[in-house]
C-alpha atoms as a PDB file:
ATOM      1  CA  UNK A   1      24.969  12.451  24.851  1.00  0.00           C
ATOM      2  CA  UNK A   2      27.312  15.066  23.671  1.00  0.00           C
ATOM      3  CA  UNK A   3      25.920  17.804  21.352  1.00  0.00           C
ATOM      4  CA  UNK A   4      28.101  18.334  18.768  1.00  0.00           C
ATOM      5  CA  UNK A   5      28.730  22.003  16.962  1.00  0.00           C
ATOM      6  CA  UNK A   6      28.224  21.875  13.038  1.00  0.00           C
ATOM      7  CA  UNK A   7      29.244  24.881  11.578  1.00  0.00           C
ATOM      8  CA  UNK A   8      26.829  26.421   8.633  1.00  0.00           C
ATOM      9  CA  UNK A   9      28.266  26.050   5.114  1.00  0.00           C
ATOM     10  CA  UNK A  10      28.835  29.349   3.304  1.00  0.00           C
ATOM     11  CA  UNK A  11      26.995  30.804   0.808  1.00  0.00           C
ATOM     12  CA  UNK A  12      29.152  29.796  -2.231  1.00  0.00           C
ATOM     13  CA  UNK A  13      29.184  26.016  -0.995  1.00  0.00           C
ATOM     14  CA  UNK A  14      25.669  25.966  -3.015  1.00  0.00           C
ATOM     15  CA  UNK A  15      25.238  27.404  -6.691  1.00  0.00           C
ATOM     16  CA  UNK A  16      22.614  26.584  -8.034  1.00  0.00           C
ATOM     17  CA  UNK A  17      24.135  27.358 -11.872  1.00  0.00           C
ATOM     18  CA  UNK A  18      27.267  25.471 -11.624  1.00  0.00           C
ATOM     19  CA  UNK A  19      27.608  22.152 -13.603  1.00  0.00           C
ATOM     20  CA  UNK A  20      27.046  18.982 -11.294  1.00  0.00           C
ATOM     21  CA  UNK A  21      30.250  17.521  -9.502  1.00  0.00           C
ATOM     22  CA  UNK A  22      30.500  13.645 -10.106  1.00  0.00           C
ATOM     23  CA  UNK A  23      30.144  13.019  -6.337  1.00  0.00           C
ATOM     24  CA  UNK A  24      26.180  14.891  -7.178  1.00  0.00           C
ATOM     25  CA  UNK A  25      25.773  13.233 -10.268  1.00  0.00           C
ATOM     26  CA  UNK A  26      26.776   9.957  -8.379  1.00  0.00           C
ATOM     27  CA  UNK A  27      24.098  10.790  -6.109  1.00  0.00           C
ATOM     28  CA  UNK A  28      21.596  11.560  -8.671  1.00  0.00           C
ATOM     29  CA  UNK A  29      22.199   8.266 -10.321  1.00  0.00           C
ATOM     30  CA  UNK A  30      21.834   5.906  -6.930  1.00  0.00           C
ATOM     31  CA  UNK A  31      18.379   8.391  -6.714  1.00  0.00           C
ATOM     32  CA  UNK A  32      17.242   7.510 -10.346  1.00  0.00           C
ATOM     33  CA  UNK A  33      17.799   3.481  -9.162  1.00  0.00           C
ATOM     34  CA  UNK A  34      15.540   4.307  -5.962  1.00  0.00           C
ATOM     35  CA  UNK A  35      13.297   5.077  -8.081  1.00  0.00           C
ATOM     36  CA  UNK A  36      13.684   2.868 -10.238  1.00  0.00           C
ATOM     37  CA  UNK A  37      11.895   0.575  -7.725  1.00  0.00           C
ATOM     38  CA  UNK A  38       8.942   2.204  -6.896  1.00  0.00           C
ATOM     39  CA  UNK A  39       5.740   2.204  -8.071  1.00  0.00           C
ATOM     40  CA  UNK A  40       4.807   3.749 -11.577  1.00  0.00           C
ATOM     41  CA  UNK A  41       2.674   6.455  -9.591  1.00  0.00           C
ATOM     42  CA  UNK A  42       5.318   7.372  -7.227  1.00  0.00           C
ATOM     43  CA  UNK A  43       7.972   8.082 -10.366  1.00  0.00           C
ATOM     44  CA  UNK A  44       8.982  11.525 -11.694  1.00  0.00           C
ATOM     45  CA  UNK A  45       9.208  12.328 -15.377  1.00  0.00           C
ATOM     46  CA  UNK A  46      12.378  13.666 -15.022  1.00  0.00           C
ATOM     47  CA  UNK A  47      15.189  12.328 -17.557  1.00  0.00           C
ATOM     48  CA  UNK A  48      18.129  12.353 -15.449  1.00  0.00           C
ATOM     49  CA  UNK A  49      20.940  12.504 -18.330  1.00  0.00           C
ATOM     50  CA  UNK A  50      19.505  16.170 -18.865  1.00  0.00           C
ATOM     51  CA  UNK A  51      20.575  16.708 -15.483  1.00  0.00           C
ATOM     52  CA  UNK A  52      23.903  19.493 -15.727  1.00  0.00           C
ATOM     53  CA  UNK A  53      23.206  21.652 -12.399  1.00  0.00           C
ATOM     54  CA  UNK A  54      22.808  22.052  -9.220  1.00  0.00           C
ATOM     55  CA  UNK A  55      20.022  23.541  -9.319  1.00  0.00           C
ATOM     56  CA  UNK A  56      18.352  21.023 -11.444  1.00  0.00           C
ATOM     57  CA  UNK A  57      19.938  17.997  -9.484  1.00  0.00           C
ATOM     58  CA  UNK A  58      18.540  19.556  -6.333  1.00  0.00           C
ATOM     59  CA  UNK A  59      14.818  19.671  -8.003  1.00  0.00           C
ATOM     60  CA  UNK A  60      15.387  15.976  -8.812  1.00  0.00           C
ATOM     61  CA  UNK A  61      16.798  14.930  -5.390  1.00  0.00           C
ATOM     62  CA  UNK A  62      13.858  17.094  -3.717  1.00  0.00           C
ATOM     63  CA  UNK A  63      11.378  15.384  -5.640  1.00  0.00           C
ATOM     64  CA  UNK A  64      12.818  11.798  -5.381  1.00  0.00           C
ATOM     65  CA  UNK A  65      12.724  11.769  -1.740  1.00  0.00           C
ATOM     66  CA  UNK A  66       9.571  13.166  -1.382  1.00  0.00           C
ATOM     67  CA  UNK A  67       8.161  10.277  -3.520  1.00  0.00           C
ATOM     68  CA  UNK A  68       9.978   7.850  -1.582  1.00  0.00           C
ATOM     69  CA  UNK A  69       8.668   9.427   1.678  1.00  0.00           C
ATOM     70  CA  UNK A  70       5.168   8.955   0.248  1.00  0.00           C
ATOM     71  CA  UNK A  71       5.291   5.878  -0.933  1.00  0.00           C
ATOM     72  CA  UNK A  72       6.781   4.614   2.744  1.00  0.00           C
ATOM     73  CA  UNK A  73       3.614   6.491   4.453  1.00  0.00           C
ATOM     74  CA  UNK A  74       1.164   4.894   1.975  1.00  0.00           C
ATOM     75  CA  UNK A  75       2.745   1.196   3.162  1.00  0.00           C
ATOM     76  CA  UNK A  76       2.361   2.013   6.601  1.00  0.00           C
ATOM     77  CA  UNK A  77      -1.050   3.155   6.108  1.00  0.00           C
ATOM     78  CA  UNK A  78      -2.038  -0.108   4.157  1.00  0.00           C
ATOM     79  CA  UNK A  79      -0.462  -2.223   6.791  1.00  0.00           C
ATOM     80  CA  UNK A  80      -1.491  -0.795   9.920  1.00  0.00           C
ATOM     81  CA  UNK A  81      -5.388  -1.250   8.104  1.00  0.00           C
ATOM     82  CA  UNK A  82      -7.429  -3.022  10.887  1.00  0.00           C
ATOM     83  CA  UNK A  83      -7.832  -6.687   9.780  1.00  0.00           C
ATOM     84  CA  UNK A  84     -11.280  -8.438  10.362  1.00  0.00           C
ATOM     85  CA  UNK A  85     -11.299 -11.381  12.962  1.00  0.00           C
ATOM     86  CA  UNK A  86     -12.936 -14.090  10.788  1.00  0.00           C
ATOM     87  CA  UNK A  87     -13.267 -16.255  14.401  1.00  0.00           C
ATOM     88  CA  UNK A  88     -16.345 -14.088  14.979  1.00  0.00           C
ATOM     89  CA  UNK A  89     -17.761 -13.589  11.841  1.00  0.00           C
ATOM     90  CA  UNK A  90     -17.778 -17.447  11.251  1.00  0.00           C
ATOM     91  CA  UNK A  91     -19.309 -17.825  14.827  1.00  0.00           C
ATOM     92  CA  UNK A  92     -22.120 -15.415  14.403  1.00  0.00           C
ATOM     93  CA  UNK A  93     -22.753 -17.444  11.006  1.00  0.00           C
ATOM     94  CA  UNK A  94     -22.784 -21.033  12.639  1.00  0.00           C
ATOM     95  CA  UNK A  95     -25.398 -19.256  15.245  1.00  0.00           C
ATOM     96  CA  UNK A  96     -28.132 -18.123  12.445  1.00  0.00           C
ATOM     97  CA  UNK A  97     -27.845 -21.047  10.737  1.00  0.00           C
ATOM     98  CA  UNK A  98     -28.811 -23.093  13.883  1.00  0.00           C
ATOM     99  CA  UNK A  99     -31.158 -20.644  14.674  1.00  0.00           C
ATOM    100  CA  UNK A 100     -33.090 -20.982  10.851  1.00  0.00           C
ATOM    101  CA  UNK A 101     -32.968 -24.874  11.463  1.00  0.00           C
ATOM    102  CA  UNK A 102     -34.859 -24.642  14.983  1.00  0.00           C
ATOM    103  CA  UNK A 103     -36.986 -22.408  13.401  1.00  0.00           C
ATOM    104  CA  UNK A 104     -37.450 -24.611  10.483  1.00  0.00           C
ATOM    105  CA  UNK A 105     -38.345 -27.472  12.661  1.00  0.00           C
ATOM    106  CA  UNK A 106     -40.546 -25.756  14.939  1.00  0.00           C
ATOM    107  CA  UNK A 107     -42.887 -24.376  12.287  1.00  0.00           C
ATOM    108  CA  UNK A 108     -43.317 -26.842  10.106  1.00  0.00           C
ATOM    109  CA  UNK A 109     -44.064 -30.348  10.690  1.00  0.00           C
ATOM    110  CA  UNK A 110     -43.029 -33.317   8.327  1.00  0.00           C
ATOM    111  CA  UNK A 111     -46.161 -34.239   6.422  1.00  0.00           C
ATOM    112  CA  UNK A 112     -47.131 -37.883   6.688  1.00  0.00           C
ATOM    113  CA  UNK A 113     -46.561 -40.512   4.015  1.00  0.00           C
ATOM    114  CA  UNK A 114     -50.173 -41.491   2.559  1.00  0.00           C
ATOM    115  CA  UNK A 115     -50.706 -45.079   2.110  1.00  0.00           C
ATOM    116  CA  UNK A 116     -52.806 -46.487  -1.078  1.00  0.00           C
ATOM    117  CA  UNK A 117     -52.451 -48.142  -4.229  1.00  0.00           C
ATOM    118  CA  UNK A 118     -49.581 -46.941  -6.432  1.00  0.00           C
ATOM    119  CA  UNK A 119     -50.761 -45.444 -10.022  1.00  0.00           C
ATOM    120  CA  UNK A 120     -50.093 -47.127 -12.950  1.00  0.00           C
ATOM    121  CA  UNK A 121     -48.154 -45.315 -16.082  1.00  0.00           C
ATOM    122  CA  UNK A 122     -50.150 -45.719 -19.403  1.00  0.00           C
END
């Protein structure tokens, strides 16, 4: 693959004092819809209308993706979470249950029926 030459931008490409172009504040706006979607404790309190810099969209942009980043590595981390294999558990149950009833039967023999007159109620 062919490496490709990208020239540094100068110094007065960023300020961060100047108002906000509409391409940033376009940007700004598809951020604030991002995060929009994630969950409550991912979400900045940042009110994006107060937004008029650079400086201050940067913050916001900064602190966006960082929360989106976050939230992506907290998905993974729930996902990947080892999942228990039920197969054995319900195996190892089915073999102490058999193994109480053995027991059960070994130890304790049925007692035999008595024979005799049946008692009368009053």
């Amino acid at each position: 693959m062919a490496l490709i030459h990208v020239p540094r931008p100068p110094k007065s490409a960023y300020d961060p004092d100047r108002p906000m172009s509409s391409l940033l504040r376009t940007q700004v706006d598809h951020l604030r819809e991002a995060e929009s979607k994630l969950p409550v404790r991912y979400r900045s309190d940042i009110y994006v209308r107060a937004l008029k810099t650079e400086g201050e969209a940067a913050r916001y942009i900064r602190d966006v993706t960082e929360a989106i980043h976050a939230a992506h590595a907290d998905a993974e981390r729930a996902r990947r979470a080892p999942k228990r294999k039920r197969v054995i558990e319900i195996a190892a149950v089915a073999d102490e249950r058999a193994e109480r009833e053995r027991a059960r039967k070994k130890r304790a023999p049925k007692p035999a029926k008595k024979s005799g007159a049946k008692r009368r109620k009053k």
